[in-house]
Protein backbone atom coordinates (compact mmCIF):
# COMPACT_ATOMS: atom_id res chain seq x y z
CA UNK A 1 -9.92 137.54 -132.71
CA UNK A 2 -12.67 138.59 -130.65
CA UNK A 3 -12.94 140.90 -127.71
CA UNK A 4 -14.02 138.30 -125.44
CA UNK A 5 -12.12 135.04 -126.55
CA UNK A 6 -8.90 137.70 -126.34
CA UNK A 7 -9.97 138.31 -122.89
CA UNK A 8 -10.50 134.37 -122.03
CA UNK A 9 -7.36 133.62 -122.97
CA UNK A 10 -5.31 136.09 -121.09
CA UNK A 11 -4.30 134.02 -118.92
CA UNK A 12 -0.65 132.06 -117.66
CA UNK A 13 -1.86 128.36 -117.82
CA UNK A 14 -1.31 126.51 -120.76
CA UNK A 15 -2.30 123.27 -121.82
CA UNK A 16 -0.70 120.92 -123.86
CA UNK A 17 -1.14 118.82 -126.80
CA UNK A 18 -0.04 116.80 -129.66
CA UNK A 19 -1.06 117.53 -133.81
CA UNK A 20 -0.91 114.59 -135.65
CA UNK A 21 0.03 114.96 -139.91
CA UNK A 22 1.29 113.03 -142.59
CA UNK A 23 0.49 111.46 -145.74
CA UNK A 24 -2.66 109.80 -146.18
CA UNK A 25 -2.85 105.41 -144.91
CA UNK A 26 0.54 106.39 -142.08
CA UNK A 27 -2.09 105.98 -139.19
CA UNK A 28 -3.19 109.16 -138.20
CA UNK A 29 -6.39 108.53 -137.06
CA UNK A 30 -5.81 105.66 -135.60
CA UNK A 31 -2.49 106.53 -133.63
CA UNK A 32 -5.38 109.59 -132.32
CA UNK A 33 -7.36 107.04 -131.40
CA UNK A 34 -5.06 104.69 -129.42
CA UNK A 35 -3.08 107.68 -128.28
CA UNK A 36 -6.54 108.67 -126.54
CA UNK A 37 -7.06 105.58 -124.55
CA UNK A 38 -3.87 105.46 -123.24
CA UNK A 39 -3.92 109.54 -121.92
CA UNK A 40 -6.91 108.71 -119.93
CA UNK A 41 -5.74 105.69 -118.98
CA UNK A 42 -2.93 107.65 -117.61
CA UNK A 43 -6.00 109.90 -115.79
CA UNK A 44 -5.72 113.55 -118.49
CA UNK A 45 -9.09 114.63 -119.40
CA UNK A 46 -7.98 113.97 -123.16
CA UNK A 47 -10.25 115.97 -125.81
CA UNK A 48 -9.51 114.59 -129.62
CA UNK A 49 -10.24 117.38 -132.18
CA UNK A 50 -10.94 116.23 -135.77
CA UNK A 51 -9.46 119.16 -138.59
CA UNK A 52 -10.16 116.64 -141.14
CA UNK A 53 -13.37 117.68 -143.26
CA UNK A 54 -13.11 114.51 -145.68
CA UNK A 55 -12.44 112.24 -141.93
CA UNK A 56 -16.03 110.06 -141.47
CA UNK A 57 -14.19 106.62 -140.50
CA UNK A 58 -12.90 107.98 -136.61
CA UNK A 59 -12.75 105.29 -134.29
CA UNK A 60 -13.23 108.03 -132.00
CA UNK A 61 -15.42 110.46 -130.86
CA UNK A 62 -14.17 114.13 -131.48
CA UNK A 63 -14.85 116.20 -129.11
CA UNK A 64 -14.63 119.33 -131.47
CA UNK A 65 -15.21 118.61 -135.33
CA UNK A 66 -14.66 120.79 -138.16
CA UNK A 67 -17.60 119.42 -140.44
CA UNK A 68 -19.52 121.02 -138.00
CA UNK A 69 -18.24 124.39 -139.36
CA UNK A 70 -17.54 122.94 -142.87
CA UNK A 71 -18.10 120.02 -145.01
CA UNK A 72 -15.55 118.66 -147.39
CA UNK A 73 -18.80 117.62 -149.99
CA UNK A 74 -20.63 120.29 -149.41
CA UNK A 75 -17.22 122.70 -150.31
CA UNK A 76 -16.83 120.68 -154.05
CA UNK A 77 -20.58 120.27 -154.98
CA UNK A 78 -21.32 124.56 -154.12
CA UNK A 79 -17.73 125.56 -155.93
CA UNK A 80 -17.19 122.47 -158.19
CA UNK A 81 -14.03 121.60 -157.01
CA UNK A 82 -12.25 118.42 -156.76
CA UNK A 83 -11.05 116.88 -153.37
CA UNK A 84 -8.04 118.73 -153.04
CA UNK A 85 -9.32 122.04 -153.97
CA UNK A 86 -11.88 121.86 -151.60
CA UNK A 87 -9.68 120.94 -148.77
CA UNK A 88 -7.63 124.02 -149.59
CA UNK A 89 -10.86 126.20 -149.51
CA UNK A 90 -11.63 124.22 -146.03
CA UNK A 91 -7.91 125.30 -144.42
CA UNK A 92 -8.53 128.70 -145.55
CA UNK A 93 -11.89 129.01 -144.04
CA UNK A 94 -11.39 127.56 -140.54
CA UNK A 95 -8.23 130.12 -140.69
CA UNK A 96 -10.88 133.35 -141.61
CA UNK A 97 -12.90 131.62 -138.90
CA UNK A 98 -10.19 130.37 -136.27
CA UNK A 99 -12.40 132.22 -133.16
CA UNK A 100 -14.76 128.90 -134.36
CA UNK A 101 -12.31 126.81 -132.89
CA UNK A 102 -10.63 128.87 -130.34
CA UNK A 103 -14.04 129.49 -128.75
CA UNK A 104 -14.27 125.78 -128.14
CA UNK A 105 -10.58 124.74 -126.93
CA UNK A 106 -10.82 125.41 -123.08
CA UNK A 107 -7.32 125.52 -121.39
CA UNK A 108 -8.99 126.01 -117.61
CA UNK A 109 -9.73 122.34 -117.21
CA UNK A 110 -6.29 120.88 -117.60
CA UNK A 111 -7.57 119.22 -120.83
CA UNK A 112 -5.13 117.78 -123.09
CA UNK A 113 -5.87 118.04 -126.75
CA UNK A 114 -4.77 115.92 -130.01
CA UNK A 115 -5.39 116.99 -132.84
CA UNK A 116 -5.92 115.00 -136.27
CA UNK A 117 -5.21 116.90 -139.52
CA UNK A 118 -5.44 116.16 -143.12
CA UNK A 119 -3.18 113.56 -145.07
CA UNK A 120 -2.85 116.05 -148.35
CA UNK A 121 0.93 117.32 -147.88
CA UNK A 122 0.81 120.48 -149.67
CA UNK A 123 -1.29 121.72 -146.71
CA UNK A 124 1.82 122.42 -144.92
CA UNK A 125 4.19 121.85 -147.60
CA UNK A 126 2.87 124.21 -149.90
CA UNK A 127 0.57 125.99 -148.32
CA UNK A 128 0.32 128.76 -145.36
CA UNK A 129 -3.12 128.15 -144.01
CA UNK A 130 -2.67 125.25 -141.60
CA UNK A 131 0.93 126.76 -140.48
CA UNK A 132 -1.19 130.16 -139.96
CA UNK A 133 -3.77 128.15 -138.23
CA UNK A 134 -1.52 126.30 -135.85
CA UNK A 135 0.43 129.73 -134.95
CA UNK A 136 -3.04 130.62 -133.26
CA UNK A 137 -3.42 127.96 -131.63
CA UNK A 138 -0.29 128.53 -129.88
CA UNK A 139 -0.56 132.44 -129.69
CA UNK A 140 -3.66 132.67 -128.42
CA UNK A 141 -4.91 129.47 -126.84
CA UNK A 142 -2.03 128.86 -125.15
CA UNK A 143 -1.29 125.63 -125.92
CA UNK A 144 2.10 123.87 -126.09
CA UNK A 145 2.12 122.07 -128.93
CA UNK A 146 4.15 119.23 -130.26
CA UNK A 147 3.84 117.88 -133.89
CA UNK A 148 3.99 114.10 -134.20
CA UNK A 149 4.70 113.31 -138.10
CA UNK A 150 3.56 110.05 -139.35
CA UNK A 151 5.16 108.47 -141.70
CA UNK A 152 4.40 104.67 -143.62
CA UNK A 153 7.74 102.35 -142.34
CA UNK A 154 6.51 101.04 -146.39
CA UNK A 155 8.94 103.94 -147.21
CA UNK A 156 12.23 102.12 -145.58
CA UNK A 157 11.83 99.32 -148.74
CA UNK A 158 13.07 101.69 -151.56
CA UNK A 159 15.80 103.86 -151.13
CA UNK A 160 13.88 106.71 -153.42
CA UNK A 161 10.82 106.78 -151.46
CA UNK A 162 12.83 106.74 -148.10
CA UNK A 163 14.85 110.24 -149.59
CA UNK A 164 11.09 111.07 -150.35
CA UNK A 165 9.96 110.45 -146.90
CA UNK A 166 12.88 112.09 -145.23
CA UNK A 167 11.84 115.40 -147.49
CA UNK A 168 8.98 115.28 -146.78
CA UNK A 169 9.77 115.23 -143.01
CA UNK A 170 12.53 117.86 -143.14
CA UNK A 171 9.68 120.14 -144.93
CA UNK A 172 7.45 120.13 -142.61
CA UNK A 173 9.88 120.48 -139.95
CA UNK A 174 10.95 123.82 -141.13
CA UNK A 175 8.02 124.67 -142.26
CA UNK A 176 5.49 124.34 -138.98
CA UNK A 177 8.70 125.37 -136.75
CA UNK A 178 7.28 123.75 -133.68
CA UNK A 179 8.57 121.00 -131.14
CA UNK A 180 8.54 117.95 -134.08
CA UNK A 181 8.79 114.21 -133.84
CA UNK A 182 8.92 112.12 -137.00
CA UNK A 183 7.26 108.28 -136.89
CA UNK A 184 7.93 105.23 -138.93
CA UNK A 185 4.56 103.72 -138.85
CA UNK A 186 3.50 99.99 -138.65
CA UNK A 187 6.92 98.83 -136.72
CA UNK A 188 5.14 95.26 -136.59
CA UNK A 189 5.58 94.74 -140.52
CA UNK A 190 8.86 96.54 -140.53
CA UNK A 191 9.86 93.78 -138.19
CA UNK A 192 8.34 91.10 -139.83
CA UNK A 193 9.94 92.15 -143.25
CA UNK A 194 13.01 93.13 -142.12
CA UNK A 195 15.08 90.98 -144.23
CA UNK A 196 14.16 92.73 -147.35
CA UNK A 197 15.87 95.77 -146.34
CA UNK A 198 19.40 96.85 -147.83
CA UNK A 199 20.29 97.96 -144.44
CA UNK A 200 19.34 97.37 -140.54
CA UNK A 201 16.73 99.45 -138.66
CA UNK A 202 19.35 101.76 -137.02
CA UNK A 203 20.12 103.04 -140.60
CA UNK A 204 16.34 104.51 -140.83
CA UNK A 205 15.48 105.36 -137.53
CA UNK A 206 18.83 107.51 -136.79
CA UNK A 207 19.32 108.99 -140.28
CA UNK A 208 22.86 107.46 -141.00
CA UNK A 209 25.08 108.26 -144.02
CA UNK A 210 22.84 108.43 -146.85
CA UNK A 211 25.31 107.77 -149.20
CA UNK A 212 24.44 104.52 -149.13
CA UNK A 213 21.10 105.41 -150.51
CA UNK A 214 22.26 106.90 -153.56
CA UNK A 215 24.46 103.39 -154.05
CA UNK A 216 21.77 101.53 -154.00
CA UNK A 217 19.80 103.96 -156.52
CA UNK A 218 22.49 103.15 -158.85
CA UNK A 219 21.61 100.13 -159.52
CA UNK A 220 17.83 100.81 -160.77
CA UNK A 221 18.62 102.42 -164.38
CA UNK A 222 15.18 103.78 -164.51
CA UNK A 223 16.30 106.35 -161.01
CA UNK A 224 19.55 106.33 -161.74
CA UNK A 225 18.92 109.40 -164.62
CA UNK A 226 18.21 111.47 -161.33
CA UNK A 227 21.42 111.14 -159.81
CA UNK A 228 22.25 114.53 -159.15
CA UNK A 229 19.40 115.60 -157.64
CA UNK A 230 19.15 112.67 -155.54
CA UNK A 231 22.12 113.65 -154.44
CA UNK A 232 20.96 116.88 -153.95
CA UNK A 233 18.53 115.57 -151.47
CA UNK A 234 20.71 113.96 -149.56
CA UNK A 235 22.78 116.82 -149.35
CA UNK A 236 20.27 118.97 -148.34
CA UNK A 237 19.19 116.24 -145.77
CA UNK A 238 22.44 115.75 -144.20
CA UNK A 239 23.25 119.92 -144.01
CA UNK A 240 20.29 119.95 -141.16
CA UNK A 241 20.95 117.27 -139.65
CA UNK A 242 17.60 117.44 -138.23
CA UNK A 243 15.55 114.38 -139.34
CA UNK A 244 15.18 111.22 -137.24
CA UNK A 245 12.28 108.51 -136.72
CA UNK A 246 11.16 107.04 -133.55
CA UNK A 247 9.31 103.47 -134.73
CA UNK A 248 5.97 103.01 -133.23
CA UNK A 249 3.58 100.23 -133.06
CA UNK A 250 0.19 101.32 -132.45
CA UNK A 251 -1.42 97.85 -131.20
CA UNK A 252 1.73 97.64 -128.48
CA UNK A 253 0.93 100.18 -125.46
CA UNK A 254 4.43 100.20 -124.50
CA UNK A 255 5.50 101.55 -127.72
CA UNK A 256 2.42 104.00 -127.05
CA UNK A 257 4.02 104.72 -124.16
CA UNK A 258 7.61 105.55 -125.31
CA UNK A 259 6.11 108.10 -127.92
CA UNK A 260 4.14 109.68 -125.39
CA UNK A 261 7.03 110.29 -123.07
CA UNK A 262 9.12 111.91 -126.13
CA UNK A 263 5.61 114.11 -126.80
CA UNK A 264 5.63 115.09 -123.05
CA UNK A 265 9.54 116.03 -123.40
CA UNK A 266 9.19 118.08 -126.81
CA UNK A 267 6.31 119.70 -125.90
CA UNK A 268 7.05 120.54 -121.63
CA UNK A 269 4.35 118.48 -120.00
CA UNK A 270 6.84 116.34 -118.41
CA UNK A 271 7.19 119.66 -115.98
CA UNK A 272 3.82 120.00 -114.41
CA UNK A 273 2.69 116.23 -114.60
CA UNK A 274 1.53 114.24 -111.64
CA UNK A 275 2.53 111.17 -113.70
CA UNK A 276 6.15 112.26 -112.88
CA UNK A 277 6.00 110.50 -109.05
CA UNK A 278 6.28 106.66 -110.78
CA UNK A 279 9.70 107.61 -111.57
CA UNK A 280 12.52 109.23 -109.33
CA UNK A 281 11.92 112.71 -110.03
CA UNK A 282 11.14 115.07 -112.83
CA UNK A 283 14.42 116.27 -114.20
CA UNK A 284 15.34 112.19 -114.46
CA UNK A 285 11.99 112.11 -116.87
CA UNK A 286 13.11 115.27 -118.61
CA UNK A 287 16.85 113.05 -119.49
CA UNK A 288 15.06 110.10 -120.83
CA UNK A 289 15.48 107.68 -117.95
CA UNK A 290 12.15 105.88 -119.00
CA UNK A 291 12.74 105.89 -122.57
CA UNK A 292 13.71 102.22 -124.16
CA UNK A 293 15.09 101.56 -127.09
CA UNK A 294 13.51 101.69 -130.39
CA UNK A 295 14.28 97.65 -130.60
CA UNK A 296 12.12 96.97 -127.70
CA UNK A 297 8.88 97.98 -129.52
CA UNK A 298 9.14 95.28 -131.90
């Protein structure tokens, strides 16, 4: 890093912020987008920063935007590469050129920052740029982050894509080692399709015994070859004991609202915001007092 963005950021305040991942069609952009209104409705000076170079259907105006530094198209018509390729070369520029973006992330004006990444999962499944990327961002902007990981409530229809899903969340979890909060997606569908589901909501949003899983991936012969390392999944799942969902609906502000005051737990806000005076006091924010239940989104 530079000489004088090291100096700017030697400082003690911090701001705060959310970064938004997950597979691609869980909502990302949009829960940026609605996430947005509702921080400034709430009076933060909210700044969204695009990290997508393939993103060019934002509801949103980003107010920093990584196709300003680099192009998805331009990246796989110069070096012939397909989509994914060239969003690997992207990561692993903007991480040789991370002053780009530190340069432009100002922590003196109380701005709060969300940031929308790319849906490919090997980014920070398989990959150490963005995990590299987001280290700085904490290092050396000083930013509190928290990771919000979005995942399609789709998932909860099929017991193998829901081990999939909870994988996939557990991966990044570990991997990205940050304050993390994992989202089922489109609770408005869930709700209205509820019925078709071998088991109720509880069972997906708190993670129960997934034994039950791997009974009802008996029953398809065609998954049923993969027993054992289903079951090796759910071991693996159940030895963390990490992974949990919080259901959102992104057209409901209320269930806007009880994400952001899980974001503003994970991630420490709750301890310097003025929005803590509609409630009794801070610690009773900190426990959760103004929390509902995940029932009352839908």
């Amino acid at each position: 890093m530079s000489q004088g963005i090291a100096k700017r950021f030697k400082t003690d305040h911090k701001c705060y912020g959310q970064l938004v991942l997950g597979p691609p069609g869980a909502g990302k952009t949009t829960y940026c987008h609605k996430m947005s209104i509702l921080l400034q409705k709430l009076g933060r000076n909210v700044v969204v920063i695009n990290l997508d170079p393939a993103n060019d259907l934002m509801a949103y105006k980003p107010g920093i935007d990584i196709r300003n530094l680099i192009n998805l198209e331009d990246v796989m018509a110069q070096n012939k590469l397909g989509p994914n390729g060239a969003l690997l070369y992207c990561m692993e520029y903007l991480e040789r050129n991370i002053d780009w973006l530190l340069g432009q992330i100002n922590c003196t004006n109380s701005s709060y920052y969300i940031f929308d990444l790319p849906g490919q999962v090997e980014l920070y499944c398989h990959h150490n740029s963005l995990s590299h990327i987001i280290s700085k961002l904490a290092s050396d902007a000083n930013l509190q982050l928290c990771v919000l990981h979005l995942i399609d409530s789709h998932h909860c229809s099929d017991a193998g894509k829901f081990i999939a899903a909870l994988m996939l969340s557990l991966n990044a979890m570990l991997k990205i080692g940050m304050p993390h909060i994992n989202l089922l997606t489109k609770a408005d569908l869930l709700k209205k399709h509820k019925n078709k589901l071998n088991f109720g909501l509880d069972f997906y949003t708190e993670v129960l015994d997934l034994n039950y899983l791997l009974e009802c991936l008996d029953k398809d012969s065609v998954i049923n070859k993969f027993k054992k390392l289903n079951s090796a999944f759910v071991s693996i799942i159940e030895d963390y004991s990490l992974v949990t969902f919080q259901l959102v609906n992104m057209m409901q502000e209320q269930s806007l609202l009880n994400v952001k005051n899980l974001v503003d737990k994970a991630n420490g806000y709750v301890f310097k915001s003025d929005e803590g005076r509609h409630i009794n006091s801070m610690l009773a924010c900190a426990m959760g007092v103004s929390d509902t239940n995940n029932a009352d989104i839908l």
